[in-house]
N, C-alpha and C. Protein backbone atom coordinates (compact mmCIF):
# COMPACT_ATOMS: atom_id res chain seq x y z
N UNK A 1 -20.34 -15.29 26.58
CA UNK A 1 -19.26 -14.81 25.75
C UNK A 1 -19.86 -14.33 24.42
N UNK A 2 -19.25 -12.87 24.14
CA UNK A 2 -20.14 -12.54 22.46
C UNK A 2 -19.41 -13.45 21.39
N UNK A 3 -20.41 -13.72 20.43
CA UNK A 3 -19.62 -14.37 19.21
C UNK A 3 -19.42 -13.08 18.48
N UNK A 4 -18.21 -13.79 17.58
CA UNK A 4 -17.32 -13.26 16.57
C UNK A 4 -18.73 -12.73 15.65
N UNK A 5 -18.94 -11.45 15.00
CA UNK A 5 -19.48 -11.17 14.44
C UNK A 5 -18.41 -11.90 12.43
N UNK A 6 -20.01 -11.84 12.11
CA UNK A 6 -20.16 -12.18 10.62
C UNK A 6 -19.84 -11.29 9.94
N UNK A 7 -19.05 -11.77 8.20
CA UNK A 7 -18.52 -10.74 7.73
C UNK A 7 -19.78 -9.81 6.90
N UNK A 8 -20.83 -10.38 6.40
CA UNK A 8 -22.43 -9.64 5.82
C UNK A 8 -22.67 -9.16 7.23
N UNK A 9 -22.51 -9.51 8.69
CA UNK A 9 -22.65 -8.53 9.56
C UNK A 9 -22.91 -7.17 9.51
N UNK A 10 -20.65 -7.23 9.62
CA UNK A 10 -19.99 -6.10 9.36
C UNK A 10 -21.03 -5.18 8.51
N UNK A 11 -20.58 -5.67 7.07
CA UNK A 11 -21.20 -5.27 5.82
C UNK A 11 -22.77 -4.29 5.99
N UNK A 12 -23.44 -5.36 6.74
CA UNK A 12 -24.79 -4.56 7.15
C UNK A 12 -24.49 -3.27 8.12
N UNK A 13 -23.46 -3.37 9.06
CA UNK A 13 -23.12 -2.07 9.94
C UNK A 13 -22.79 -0.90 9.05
N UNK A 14 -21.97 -1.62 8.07
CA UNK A 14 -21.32 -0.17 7.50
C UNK A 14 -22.65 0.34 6.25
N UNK A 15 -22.92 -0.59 6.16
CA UNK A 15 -24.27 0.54 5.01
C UNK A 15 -25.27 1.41 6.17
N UNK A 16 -25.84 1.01 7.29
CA UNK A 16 -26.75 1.25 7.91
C UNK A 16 -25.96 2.74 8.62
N UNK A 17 -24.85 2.66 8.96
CA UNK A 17 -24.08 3.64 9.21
C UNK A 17 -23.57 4.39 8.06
N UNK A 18 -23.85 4.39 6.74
CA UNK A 18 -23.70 5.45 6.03
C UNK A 18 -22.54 5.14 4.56
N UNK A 19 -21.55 4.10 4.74
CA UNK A 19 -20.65 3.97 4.07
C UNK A 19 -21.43 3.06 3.22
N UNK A 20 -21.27 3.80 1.81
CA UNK A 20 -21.64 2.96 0.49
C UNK A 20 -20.42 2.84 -0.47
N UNK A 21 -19.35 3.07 -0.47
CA UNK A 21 -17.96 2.18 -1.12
C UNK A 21 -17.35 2.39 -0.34
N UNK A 22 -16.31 1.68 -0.86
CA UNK A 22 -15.09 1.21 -0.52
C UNK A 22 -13.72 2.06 -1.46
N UNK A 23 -12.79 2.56 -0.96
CA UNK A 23 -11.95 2.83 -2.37
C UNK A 23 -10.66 2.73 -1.46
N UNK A 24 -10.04 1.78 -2.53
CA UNK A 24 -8.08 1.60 -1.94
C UNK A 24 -8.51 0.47 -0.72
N UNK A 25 -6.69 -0.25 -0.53
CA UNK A 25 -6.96 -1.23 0.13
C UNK A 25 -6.55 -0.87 1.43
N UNK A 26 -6.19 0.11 2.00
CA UNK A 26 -5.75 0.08 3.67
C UNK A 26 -6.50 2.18 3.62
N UNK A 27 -7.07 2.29 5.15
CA UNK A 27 -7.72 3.15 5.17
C UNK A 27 -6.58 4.52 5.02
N UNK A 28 -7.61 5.74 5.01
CA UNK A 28 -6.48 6.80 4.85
C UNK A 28 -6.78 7.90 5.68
N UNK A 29 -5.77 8.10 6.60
CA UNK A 29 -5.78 9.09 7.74
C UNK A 29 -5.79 10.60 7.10
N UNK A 30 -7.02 10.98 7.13
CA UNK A 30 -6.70 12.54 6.83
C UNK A 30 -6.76 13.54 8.21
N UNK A 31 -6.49 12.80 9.23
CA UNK A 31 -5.87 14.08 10.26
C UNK A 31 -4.19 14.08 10.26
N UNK A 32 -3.26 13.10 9.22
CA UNK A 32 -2.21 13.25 9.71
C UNK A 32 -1.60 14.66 7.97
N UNK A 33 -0.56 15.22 9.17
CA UNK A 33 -0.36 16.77 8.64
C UNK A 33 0.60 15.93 6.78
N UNK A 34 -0.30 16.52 5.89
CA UNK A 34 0.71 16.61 4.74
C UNK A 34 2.19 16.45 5.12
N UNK A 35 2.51 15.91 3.90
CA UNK A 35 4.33 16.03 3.73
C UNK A 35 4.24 17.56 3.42
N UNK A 36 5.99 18.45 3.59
CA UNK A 36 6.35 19.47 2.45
C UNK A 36 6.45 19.46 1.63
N UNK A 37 5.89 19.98 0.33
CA UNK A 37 6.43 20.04 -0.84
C UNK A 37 7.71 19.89 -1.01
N UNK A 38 8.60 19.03 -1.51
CA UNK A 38 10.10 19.14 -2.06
C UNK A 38 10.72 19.24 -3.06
N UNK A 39 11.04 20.88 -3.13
CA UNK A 39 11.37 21.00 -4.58
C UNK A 39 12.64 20.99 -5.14
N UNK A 40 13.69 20.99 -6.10
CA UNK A 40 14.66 20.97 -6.50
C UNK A 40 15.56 21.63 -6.17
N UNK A 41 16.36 22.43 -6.78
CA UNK A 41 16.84 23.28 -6.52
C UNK A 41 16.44 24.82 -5.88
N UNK A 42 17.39 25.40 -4.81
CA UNK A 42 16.27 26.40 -4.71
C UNK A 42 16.65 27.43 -6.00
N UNK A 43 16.07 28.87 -5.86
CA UNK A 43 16.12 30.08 -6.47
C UNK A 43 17.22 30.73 -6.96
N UNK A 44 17.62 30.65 -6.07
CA UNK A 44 18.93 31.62 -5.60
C UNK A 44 19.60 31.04 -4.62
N UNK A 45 20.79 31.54 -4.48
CA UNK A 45 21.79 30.88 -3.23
C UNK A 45 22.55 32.33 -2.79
N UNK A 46 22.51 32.38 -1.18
CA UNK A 46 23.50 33.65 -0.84
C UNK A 46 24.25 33.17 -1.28
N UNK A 47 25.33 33.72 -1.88
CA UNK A 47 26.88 33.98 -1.87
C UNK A 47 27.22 34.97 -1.19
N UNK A 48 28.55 34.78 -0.79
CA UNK A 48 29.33 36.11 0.05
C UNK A 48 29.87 37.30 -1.04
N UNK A 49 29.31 37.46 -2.01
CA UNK A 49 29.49 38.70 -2.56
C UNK A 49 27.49 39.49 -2.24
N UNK A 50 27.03 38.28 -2.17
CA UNK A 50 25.57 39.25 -1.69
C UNK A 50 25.58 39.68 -0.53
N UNK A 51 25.76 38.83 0.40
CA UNK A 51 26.21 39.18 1.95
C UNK A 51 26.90 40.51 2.15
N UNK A 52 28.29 40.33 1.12
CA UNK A 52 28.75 41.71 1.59
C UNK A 52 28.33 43.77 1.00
N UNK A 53 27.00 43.37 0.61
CA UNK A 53 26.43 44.50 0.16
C UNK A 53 25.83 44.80 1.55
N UNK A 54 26.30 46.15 1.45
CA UNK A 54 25.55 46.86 2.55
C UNK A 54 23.97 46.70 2.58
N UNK A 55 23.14 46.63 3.84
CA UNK A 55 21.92 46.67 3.70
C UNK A 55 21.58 48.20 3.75
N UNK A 56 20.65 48.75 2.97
CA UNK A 56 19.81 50.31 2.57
C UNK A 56 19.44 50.49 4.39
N UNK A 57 19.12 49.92 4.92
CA UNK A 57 18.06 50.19 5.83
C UNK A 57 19.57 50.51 7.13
């Protein structure tokens, strides 16, 4: 049966493999997709007096 590895183990895996800090306490997924930006109000709002302008085209 393997024993439970040691926590200076660990420690030795992750330097020998490349990681020299640590930052923040739970890891951070950067493959998951951003939020949207959410902004306030929008710009402009149709109203039905814009609607009812003929389109040029």
């Amino acid at each position: 049966m393997a024993r439970k590895p040691r926590p200076l183990d660990l420690l030795d895996w992750y330097i020998e493999a490349g990681a020299d800090e640590a930052i923040g306490e739970a890891p951070r997924n950067r493959f998951e997709e951003p939020e949207p930006e959410r902004g306030g109000e929008p710009e402009w709002e149709e109203t039905e007096a814009l609607r009812s302008i003929p389109s040029p085209l």
